[in-house]
PDB file of N, CA and C in Angstrom:
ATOM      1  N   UNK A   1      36.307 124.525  86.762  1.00  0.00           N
ATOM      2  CA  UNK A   1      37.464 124.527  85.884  1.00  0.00           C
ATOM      3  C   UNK A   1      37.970 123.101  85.746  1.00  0.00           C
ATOM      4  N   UNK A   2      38.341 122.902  84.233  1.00  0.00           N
ATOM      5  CA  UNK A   2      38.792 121.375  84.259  1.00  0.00           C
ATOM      6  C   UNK A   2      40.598 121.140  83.496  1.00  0.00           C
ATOM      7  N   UNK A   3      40.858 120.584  83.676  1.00  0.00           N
ATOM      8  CA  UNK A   3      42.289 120.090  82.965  1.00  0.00           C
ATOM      9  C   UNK A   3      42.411 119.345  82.177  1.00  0.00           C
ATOM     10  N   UNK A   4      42.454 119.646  80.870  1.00  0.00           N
ATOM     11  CA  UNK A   4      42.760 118.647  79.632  1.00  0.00           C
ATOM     12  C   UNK A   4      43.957 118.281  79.119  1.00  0.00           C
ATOM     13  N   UNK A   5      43.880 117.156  79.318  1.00  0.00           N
ATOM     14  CA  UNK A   5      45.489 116.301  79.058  1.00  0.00           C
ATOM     15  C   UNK A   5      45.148 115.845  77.658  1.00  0.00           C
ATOM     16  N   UNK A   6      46.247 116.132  76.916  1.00  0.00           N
ATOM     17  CA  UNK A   6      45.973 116.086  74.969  1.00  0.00           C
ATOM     18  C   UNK A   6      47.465 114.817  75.670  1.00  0.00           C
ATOM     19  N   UNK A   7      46.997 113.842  74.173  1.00  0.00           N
ATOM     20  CA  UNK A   7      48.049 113.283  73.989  1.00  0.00           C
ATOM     21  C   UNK A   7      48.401 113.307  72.260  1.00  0.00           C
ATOM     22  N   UNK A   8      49.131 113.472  71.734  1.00  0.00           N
ATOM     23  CA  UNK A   8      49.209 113.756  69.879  1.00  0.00           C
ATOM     24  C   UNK A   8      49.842 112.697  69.559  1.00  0.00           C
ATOM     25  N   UNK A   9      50.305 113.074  67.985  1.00  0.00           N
ATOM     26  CA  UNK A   9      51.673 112.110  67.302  1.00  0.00           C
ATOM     27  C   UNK A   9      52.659 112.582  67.588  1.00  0.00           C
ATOM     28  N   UNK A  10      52.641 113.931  68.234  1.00  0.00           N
ATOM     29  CA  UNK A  10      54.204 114.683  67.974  1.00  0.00           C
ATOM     30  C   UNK A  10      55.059 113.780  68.453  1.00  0.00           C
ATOM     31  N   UNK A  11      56.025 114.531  68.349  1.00  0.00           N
ATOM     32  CA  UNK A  11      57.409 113.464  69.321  1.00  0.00           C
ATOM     33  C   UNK A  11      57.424 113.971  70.770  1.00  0.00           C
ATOM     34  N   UNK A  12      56.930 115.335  71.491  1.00  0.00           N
ATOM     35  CA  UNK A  12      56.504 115.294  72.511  1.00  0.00           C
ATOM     36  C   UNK A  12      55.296 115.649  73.163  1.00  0.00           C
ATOM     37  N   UNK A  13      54.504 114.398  73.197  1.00  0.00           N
ATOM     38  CA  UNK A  13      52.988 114.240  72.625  1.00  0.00           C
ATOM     39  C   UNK A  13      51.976 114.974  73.688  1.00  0.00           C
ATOM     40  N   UNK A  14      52.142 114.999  74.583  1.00  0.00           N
ATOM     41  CA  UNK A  14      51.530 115.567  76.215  1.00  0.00           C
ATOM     42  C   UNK A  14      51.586 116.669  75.991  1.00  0.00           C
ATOM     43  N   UNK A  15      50.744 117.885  76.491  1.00  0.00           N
ATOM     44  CA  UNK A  15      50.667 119.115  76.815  1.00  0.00           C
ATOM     45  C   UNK A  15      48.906 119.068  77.590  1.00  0.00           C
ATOM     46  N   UNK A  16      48.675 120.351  78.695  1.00  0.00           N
ATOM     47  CA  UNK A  16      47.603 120.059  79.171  1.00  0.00           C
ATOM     48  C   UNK A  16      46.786 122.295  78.862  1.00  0.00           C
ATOM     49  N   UNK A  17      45.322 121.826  79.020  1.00  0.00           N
ATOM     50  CA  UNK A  17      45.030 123.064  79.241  1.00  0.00           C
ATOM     51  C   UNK A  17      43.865 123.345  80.387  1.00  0.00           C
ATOM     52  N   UNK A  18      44.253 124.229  81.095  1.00  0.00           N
ATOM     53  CA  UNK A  18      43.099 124.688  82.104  1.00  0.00           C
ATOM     54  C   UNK A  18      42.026 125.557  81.593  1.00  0.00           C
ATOM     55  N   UNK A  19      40.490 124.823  81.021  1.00  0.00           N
ATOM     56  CA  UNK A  19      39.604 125.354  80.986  1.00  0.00           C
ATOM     57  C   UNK A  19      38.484 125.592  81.656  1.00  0.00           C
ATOM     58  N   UNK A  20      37.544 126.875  82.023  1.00  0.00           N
ATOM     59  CA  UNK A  20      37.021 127.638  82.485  1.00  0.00           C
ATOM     60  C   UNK A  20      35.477 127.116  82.391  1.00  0.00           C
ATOM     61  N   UNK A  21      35.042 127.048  82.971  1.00  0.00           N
ATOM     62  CA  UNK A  21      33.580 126.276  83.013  1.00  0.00           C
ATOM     63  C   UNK A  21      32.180 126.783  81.583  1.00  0.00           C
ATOM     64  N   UNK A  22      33.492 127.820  81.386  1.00  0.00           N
ATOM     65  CA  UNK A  22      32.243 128.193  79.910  1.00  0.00           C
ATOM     66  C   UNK A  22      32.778 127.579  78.570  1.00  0.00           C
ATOM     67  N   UNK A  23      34.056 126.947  78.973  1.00  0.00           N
ATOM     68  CA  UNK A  23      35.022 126.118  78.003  1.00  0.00           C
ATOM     69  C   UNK A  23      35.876 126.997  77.577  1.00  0.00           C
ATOM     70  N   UNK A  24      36.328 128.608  78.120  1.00  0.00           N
ATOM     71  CA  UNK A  24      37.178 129.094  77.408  1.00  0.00           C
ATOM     72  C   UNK A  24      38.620 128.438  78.152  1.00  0.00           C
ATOM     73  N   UNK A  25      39.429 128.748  77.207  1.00  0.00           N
ATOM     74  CA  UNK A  25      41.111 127.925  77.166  1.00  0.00           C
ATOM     75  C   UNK A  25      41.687 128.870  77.823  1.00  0.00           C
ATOM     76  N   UNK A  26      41.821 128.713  79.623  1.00  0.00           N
ATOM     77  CA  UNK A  26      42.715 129.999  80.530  1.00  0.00           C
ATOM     78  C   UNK A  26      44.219 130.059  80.003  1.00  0.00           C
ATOM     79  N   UNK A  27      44.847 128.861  80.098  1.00  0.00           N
ATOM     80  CA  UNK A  27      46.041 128.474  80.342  1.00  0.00           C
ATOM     81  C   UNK A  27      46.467 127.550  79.491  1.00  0.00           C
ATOM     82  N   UNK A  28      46.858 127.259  78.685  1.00  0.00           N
ATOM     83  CA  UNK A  28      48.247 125.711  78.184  1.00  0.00           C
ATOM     84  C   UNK A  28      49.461 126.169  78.692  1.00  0.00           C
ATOM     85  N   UNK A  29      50.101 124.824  77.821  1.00  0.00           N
ATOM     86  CA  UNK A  29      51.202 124.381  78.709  1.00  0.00           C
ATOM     87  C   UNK A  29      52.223 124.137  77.147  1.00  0.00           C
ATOM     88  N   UNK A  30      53.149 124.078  77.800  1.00  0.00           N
ATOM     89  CA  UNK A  30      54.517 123.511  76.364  1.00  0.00           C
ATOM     90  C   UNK A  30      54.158 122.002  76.593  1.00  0.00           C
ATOM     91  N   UNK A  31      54.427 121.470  75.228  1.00  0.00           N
ATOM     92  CA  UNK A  31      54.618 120.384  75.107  1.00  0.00           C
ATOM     93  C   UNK A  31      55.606 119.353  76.032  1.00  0.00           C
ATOM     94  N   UNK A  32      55.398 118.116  76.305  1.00  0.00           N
ATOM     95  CA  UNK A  32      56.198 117.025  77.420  1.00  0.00           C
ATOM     96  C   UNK A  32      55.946 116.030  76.712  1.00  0.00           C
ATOM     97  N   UNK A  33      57.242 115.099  76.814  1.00  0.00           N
ATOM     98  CA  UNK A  33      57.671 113.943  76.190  1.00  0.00           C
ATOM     99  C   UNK A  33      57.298 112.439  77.003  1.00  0.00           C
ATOM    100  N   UNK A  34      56.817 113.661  78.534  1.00  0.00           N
ATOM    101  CA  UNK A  34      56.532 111.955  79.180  1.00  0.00           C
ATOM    102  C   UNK A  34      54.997 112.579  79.939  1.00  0.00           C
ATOM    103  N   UNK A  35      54.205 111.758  79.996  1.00  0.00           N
ATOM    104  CA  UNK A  35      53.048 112.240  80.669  1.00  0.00           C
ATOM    105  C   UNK A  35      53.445 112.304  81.968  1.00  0.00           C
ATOM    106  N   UNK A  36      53.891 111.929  82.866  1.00  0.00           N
ATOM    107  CA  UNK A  36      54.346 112.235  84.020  1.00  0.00           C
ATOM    108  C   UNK A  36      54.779 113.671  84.114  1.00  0.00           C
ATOM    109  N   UNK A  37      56.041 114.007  83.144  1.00  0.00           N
ATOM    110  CA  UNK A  37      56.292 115.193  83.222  1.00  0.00           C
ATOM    111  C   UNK A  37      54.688 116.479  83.042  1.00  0.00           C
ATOM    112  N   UNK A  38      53.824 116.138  82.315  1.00  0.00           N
ATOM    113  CA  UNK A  38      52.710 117.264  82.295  1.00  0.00           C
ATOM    114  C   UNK A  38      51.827 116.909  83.355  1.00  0.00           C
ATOM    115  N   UNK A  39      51.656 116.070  83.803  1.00  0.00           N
ATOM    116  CA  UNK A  39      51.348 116.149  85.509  1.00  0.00           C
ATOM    117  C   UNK A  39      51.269 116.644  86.238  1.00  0.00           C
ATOM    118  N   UNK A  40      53.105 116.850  86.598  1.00  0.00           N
ATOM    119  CA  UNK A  40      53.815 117.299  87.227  1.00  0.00           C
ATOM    120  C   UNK A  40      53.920 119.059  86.892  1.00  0.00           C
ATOM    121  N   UNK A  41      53.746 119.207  85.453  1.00  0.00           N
ATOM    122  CA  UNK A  41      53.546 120.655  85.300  1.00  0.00           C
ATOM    123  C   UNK A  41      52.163 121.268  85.293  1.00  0.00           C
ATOM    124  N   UNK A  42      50.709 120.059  85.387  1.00  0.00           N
ATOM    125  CA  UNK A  42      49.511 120.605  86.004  1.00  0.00           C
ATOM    126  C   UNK A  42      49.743 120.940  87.437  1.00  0.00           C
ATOM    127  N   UNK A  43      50.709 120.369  88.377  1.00  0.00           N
ATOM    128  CA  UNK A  43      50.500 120.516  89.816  1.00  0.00           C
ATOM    129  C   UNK A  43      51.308 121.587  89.607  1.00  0.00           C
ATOM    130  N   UNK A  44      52.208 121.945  89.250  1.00  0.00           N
ATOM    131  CA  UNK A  44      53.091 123.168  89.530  1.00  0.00           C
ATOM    132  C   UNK A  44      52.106 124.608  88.962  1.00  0.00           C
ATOM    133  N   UNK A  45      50.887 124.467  88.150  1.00  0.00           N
ATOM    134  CA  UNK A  45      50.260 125.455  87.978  1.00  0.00           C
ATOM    135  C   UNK A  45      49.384 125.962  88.820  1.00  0.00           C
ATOM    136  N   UNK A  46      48.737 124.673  89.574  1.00  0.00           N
ATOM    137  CA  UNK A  46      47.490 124.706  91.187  1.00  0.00           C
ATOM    138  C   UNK A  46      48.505 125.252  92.008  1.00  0.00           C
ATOM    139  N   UNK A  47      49.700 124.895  92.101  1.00  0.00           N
ATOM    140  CA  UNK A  47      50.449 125.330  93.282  1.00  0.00           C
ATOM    141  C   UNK A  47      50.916 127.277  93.150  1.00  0.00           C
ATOM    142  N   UNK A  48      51.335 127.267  91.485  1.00  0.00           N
ATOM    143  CA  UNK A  48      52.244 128.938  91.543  1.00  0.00           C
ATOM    144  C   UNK A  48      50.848 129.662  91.151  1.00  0.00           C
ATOM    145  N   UNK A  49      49.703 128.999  90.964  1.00  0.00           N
ATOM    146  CA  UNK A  49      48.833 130.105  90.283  1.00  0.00           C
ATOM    147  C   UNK A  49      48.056 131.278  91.621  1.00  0.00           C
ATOM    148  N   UNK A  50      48.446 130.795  92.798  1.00  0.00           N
ATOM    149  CA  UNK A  50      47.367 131.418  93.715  1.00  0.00           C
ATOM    150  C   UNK A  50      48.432 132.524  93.904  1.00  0.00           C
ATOM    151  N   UNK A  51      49.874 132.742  93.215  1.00  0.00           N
ATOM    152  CA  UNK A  51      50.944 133.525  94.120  1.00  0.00           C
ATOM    153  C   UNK A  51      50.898 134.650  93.121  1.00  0.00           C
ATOM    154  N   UNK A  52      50.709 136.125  93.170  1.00  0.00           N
ATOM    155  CA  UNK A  52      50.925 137.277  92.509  1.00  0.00           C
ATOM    156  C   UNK A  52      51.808 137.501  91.351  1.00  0.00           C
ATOM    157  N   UNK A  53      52.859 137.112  92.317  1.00  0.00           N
ATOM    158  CA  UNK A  53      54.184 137.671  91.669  1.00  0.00           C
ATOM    159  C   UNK A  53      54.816 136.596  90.338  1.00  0.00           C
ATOM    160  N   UNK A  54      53.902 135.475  90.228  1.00  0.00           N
ATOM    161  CA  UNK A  54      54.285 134.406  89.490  1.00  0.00           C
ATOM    162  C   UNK A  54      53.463 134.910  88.065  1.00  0.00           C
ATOM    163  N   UNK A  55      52.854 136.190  88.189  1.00  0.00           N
ATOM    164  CA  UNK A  55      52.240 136.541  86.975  1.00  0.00           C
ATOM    165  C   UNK A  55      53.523 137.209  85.917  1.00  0.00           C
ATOM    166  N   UNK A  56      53.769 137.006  84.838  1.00  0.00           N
ATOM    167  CA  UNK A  56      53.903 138.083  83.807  1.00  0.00           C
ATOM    168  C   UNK A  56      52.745 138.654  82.960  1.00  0.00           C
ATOM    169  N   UNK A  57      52.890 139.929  83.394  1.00  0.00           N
ATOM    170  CA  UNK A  57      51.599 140.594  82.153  1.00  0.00           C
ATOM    171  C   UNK A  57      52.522 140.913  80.778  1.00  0.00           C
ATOM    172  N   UNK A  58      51.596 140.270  79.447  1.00  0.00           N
ATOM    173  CA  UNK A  58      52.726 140.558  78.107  1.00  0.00           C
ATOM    174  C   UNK A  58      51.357 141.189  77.410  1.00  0.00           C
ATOM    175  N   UNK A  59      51.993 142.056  76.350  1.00  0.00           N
ATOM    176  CA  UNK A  59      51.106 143.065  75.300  1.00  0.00           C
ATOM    177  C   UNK A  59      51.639 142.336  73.858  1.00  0.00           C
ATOM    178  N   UNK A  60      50.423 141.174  73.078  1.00  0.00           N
ATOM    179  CA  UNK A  60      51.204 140.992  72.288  1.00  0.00           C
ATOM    180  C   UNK A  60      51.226 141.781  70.699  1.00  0.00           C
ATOM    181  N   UNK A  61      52.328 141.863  69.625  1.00  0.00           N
ATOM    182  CA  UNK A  61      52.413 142.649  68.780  1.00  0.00           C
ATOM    183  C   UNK A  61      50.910 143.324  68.020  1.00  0.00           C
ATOM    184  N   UNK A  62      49.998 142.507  68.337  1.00  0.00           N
ATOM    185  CA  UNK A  62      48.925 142.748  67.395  1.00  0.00           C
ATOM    186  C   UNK A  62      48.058 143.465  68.510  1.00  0.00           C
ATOM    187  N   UNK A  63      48.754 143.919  69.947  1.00  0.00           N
ATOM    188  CA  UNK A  63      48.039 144.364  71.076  1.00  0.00           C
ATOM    189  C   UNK A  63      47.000 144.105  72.021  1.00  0.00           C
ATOM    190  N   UNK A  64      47.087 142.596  71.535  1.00  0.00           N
ATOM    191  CA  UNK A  64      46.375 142.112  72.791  1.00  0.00           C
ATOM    192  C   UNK A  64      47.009 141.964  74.014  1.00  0.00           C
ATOM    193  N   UNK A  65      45.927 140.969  75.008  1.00  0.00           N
ATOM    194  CA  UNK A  65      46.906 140.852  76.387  1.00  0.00           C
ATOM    195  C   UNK A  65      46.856 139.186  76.451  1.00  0.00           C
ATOM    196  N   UNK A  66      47.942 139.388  77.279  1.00  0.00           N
ATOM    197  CA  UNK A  66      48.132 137.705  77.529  1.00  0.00           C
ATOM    198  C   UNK A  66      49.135 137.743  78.758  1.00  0.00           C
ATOM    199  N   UNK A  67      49.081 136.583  79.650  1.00  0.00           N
ATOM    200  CA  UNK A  67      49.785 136.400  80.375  1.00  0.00           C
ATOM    201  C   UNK A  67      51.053 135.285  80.429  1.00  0.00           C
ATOM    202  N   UNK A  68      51.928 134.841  81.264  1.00  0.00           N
ATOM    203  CA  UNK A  68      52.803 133.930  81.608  1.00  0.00           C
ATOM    204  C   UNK A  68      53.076 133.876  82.997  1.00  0.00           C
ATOM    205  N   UNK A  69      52.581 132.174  83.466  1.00  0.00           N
ATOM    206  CA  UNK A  69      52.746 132.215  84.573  1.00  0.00           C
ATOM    207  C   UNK A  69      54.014 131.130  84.864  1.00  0.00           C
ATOM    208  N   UNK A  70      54.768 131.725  85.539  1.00  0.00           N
ATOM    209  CA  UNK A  70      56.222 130.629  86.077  1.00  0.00           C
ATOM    210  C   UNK A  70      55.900 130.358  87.232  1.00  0.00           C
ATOM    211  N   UNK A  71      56.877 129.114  87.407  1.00  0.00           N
ATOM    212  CA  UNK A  71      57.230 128.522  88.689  1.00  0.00           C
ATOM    213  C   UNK A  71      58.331 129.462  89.440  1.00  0.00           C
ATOM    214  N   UNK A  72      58.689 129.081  90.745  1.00  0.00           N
ATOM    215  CA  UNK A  72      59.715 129.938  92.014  1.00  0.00           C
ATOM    216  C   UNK A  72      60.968 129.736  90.675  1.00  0.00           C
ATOM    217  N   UNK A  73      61.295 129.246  90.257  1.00  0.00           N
ATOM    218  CA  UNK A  73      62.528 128.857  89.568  1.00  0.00           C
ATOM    219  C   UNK A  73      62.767 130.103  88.505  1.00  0.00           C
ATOM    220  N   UNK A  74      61.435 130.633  88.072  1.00  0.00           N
ATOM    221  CA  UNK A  74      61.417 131.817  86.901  1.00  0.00           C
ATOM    222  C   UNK A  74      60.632 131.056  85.737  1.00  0.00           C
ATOM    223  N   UNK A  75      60.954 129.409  85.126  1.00  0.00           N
ATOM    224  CA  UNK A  75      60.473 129.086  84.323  1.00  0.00           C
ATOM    225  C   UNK A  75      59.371 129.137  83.958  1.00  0.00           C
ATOM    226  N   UNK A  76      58.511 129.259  82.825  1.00  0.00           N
ATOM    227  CA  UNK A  76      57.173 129.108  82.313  1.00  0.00           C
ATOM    228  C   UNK A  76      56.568 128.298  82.225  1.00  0.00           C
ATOM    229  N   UNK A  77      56.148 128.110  83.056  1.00  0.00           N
ATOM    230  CA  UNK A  77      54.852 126.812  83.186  1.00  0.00           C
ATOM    231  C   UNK A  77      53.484 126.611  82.845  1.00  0.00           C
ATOM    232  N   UNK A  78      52.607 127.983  82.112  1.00  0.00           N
ATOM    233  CA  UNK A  78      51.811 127.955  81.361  1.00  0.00           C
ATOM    234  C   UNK A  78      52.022 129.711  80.866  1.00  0.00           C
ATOM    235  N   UNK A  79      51.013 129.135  80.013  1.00  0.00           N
ATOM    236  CA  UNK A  79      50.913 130.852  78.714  1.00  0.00           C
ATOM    237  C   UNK A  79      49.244 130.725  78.715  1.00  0.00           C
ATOM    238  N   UNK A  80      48.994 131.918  78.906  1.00  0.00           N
ATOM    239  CA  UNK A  80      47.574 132.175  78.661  1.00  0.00           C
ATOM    240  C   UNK A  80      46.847 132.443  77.296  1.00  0.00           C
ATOM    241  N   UNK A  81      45.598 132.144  76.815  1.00  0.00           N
ATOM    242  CA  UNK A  81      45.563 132.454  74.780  1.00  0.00           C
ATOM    243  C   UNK A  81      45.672 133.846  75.629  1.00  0.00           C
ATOM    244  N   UNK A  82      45.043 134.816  74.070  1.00  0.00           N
ATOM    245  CA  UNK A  82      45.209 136.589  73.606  1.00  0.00           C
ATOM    246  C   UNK A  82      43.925 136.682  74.354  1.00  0.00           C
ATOM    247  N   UNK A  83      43.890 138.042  74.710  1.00  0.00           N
ATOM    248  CA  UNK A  83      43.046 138.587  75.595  1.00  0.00           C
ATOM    249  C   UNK A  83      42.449 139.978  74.715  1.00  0.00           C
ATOM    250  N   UNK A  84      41.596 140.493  74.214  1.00  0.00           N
ATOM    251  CA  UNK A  84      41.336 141.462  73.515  1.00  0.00           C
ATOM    252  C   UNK A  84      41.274 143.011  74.988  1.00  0.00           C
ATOM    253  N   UNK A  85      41.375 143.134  75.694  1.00  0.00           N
ATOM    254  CA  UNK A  85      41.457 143.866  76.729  1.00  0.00           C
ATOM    255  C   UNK A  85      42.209 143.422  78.210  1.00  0.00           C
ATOM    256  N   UNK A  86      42.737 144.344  78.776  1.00  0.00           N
ATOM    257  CA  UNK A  86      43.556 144.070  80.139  1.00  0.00           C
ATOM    258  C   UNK A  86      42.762 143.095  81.245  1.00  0.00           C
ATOM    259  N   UNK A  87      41.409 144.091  81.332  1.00  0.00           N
ATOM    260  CA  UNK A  87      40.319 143.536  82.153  1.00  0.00           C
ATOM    261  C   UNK A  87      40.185 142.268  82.094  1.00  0.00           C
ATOM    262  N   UNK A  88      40.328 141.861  80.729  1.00  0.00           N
ATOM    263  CA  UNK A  88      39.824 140.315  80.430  1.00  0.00           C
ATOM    264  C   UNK A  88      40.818 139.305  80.971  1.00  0.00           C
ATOM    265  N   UNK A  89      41.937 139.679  80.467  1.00  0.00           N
ATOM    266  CA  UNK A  89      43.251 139.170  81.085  1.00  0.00           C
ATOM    267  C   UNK A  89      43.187 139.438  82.528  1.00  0.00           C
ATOM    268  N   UNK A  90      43.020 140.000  83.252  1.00  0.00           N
ATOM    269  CA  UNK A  90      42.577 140.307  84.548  1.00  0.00           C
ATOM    270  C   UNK A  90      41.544 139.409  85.452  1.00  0.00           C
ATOM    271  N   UNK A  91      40.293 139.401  84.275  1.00  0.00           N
ATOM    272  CA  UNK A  91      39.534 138.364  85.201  1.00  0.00           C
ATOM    273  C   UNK A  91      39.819 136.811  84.411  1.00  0.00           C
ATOM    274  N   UNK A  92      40.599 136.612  83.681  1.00  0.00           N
ATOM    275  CA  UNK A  92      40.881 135.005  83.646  1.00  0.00           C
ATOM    276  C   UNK A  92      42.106 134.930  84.487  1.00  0.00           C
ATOM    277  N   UNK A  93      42.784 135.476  85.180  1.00  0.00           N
ATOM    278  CA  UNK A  93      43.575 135.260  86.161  1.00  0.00           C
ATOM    279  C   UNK A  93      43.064 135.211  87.652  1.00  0.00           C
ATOM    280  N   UNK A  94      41.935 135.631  87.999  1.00  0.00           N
ATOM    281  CA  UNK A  94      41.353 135.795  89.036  1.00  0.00           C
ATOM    282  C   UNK A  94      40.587 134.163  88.821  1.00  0.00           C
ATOM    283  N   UNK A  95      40.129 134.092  87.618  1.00  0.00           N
ATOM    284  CA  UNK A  95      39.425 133.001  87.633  1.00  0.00           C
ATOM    285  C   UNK A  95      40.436 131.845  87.712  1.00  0.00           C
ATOM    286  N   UNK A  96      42.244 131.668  87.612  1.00  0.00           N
ATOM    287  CA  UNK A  96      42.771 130.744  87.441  1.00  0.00           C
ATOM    288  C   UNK A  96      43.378 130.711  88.957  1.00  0.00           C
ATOM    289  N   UNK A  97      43.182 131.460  89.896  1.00  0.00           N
ATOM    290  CA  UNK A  97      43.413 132.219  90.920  1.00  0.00           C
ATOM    291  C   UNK A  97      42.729 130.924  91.924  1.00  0.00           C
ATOM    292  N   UNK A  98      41.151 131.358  91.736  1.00  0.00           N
ATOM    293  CA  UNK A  98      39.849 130.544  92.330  1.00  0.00           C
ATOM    294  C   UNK A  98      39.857 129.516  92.309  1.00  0.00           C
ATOM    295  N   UNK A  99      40.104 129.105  90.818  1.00  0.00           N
ATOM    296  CA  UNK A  99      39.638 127.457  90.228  1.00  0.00           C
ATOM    297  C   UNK A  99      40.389 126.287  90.197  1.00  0.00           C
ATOM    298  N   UNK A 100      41.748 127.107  89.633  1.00  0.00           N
ATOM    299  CA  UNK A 100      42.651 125.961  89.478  1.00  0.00           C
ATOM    300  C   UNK A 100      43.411 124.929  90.332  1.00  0.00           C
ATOM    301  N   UNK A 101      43.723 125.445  91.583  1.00  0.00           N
ATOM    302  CA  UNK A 101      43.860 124.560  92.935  1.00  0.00           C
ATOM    303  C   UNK A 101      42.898 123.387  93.084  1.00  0.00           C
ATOM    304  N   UNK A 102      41.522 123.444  92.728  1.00  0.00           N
ATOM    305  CA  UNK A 102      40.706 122.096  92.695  1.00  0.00           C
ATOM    306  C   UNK A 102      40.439 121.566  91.302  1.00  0.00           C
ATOM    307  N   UNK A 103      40.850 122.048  90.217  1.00  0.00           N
ATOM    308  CA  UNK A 103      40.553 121.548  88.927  1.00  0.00           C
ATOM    309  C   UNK A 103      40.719 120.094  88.925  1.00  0.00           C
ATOM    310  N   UNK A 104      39.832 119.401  88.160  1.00  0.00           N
ATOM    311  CA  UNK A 104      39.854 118.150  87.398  1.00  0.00           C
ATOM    312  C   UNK A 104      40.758 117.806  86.816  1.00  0.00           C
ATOM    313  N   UNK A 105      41.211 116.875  86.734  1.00  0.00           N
ATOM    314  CA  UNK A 105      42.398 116.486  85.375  1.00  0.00           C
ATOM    315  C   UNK A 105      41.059 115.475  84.326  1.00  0.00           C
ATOM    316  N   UNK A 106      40.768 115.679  82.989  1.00  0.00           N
ATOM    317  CA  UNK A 106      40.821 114.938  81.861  1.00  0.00           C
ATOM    318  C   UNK A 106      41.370 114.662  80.933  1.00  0.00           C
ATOM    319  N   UNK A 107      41.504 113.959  80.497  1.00  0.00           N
ATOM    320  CA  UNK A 107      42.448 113.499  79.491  1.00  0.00           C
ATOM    321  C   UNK A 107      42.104 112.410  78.272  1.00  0.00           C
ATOM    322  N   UNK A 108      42.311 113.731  77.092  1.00  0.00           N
ATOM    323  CA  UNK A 108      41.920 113.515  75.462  1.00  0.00           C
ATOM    324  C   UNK A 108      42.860 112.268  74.603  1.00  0.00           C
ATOM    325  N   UNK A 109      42.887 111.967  73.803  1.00  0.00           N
ATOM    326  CA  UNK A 109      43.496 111.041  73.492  1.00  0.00           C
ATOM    327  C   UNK A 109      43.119 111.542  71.749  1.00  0.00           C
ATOM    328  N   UNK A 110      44.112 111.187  70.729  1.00  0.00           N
ATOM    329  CA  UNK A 110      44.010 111.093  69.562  1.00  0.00           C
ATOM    330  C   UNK A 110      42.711 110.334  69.013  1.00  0.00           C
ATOM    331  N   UNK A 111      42.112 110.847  68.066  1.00  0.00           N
ATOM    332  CA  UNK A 111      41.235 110.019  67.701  1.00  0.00           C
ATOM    333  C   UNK A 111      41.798 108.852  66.764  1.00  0.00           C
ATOM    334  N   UNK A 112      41.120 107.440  66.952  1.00  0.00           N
ATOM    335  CA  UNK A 112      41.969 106.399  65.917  1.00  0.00           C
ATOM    336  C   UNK A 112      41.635 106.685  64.421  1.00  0.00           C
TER     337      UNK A 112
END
């Protein structure tokens, strides 16, 4: 599993995503105005992702699955993409479970 640090034009240009060794997209993140701050919210995902209770399971309108995982605080610290079944959503959490505590950090940059 690796960690991709995007940097954009936006005005808060940082956001990161934890992908899965087959390249699917487990996890992003909200956008951050300072790269430090998405750092800091990759380590807070290695740290709350191994803990149960830091899961929300969500059903979204079009009925897929997806998750949200927070920090001790309650906040959301990543969103998982749509999941076409529970199971699936199930085993990319197991897989963010395994992986993400040793993940890589890389980091993308705008193309010029």
């Amino acid at each position: 599993m690796d960690v991709i640090i995007k940097k954009s034009e936006a005005k808060e240009p940082y956001s990161f995503t934890f992908v899965n060794d087959d390249g699917l997209k487990i996890v992003k993140s909200e956008n951050y105005s300072a790269k430090r701050s998405a750092l800091n919210g990759i380590e807070s995902v290695k740290k709350n992702c191994t803990i149960d209770n830091r899961y929300e399971m969500k059903e979204s309108k079009n009925g897929k699955y997806y998750f949200n995982l927070k920090a001790s605080n309650g906040q959301i610290i990543a969103t998982s993409h749509l999941f076409e079944s529970e199971t699936e959503r199930n085993d990319a959490i197991e897989q963010l479970k395994q992986q993400a505590p040793e993940a890589m950090e890389n980091e993308l940059t705008p193309e010029a």
